[in-house]
Protein backbone atom coordinates (compact mmCIF):
# COMPACT_ATOMS: atom_id res chain seq x y z
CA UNK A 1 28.29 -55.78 11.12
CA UNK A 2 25.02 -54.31 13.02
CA UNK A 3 26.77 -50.80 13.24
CA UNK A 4 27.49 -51.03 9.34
CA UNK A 5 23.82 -51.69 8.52
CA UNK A 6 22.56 -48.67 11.04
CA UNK A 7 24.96 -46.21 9.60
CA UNK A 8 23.85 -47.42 6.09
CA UNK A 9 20.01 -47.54 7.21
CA UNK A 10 20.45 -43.68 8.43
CA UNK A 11 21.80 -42.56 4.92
CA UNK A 12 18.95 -43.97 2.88
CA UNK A 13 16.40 -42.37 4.77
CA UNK A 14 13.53 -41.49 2.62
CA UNK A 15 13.05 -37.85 1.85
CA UNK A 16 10.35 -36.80 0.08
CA UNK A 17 10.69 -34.87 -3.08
CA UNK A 18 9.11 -31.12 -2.57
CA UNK A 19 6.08 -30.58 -4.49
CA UNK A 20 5.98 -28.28 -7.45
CA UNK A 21 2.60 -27.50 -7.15
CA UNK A 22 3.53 -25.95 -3.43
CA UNK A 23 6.52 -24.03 -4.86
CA UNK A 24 3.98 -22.76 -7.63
CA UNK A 25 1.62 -21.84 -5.51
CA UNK A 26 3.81 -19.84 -2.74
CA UNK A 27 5.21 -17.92 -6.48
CA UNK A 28 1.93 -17.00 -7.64
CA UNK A 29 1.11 -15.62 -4.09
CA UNK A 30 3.54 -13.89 -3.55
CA UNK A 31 3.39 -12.34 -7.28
CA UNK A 32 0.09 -11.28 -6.08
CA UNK A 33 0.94 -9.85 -3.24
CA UNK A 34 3.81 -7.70 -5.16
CA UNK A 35 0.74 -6.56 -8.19
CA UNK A 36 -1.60 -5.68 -4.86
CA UNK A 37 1.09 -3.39 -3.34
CA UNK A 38 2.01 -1.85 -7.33
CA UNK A 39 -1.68 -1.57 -7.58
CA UNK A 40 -1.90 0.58 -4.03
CA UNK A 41 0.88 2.63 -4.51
CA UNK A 42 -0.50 3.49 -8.36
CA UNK A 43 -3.76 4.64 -6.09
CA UNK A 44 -1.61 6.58 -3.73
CA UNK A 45 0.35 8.25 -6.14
CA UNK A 46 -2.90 9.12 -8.44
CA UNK A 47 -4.44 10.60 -5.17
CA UNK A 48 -1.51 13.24 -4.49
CA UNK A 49 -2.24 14.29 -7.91
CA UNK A 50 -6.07 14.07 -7.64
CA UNK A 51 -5.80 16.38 -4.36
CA UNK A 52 -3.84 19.30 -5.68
CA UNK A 53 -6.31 19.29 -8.24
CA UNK A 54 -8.73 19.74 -5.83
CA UNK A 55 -6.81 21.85 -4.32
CA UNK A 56 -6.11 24.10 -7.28
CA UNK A 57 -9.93 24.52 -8.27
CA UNK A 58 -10.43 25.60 -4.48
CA UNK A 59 -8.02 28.14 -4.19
CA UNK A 60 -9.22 29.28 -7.51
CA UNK A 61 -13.02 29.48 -6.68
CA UNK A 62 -11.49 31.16 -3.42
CA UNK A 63 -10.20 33.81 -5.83
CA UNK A 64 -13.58 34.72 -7.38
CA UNK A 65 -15.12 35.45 -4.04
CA UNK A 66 -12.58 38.35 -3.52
CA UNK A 67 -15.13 40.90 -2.93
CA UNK A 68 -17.08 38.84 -0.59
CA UNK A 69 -15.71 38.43 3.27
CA UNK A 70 -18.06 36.09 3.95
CA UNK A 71 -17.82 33.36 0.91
CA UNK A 72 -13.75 33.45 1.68
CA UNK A 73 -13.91 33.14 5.39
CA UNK A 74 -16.54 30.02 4.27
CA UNK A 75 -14.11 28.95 1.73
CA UNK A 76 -10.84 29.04 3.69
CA UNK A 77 -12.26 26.80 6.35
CA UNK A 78 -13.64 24.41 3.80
CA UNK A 79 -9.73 24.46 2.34
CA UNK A 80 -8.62 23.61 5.98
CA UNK A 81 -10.82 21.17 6.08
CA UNK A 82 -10.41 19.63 3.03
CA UNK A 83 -6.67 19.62 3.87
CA UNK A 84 -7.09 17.95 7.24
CA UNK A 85 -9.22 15.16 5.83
CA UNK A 86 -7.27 14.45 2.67
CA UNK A 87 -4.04 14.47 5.58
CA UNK A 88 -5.28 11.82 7.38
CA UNK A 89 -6.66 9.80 5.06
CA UNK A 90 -3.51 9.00 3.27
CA UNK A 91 -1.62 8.73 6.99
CA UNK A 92 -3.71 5.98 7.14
CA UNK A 93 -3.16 4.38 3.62
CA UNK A 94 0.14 4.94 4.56
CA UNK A 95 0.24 2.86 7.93
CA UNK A 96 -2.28 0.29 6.05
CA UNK A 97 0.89 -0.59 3.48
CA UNK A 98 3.78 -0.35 6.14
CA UNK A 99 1.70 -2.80 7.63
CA UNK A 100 0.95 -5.06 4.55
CA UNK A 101 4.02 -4.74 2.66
CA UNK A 102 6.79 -3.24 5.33
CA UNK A 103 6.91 0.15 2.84
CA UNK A 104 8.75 3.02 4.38
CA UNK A 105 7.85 6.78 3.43
């Protein structure tokens, strides 16, 4: 009778219901964490364009100066330059969101 009213005591254990709130909360979080990464990659994207832009109007101004040594040699360097920085700074917008969001390139 004793092991009856154990085995019956271990199936009506209490369990308590899970909160919608929590469940509503962990979906709007991780909503927001999907619009931040949309949002990044939308700024990644929008800088590829933005640097061969930039890129374009410096090769162009380049162009002008075709009669003067001097202004290209000053002008290709600032091209290298402007390549190197632009280089690394999406490298590291890149490792920022494989970090963040586990996005391979």
């Amino acid at each position: 009778m004793k092991t009856a009213a154990n085995q019956n005591q271990t199936k009506n254990i209490y369990e308590p219901p899970i909160q919608i709130s929590t469940i509503k909360f962990q979906i709007d979080q991780k909503a927001q964490q999907y619009i931040l990464m949309i949002n990044n990659l939308k700024i990644v994207f929008l800088m590829k364009k933005q640097r061969r832009k930039y890129f374009l109007n410096l090769i162009q101004t380049f162009l002008l100066f075709k009669n003067n040594l001097n202004h290209q040699i000053i002008f290709l360097f600032l091209i290298l330059w402007f390549l190197f920085l632009y280089k690394t700074l999406e490298q590291l917008i890149y490792q920022q969101l494989f970090k963040t969001y586990q996005i391979y390139f």
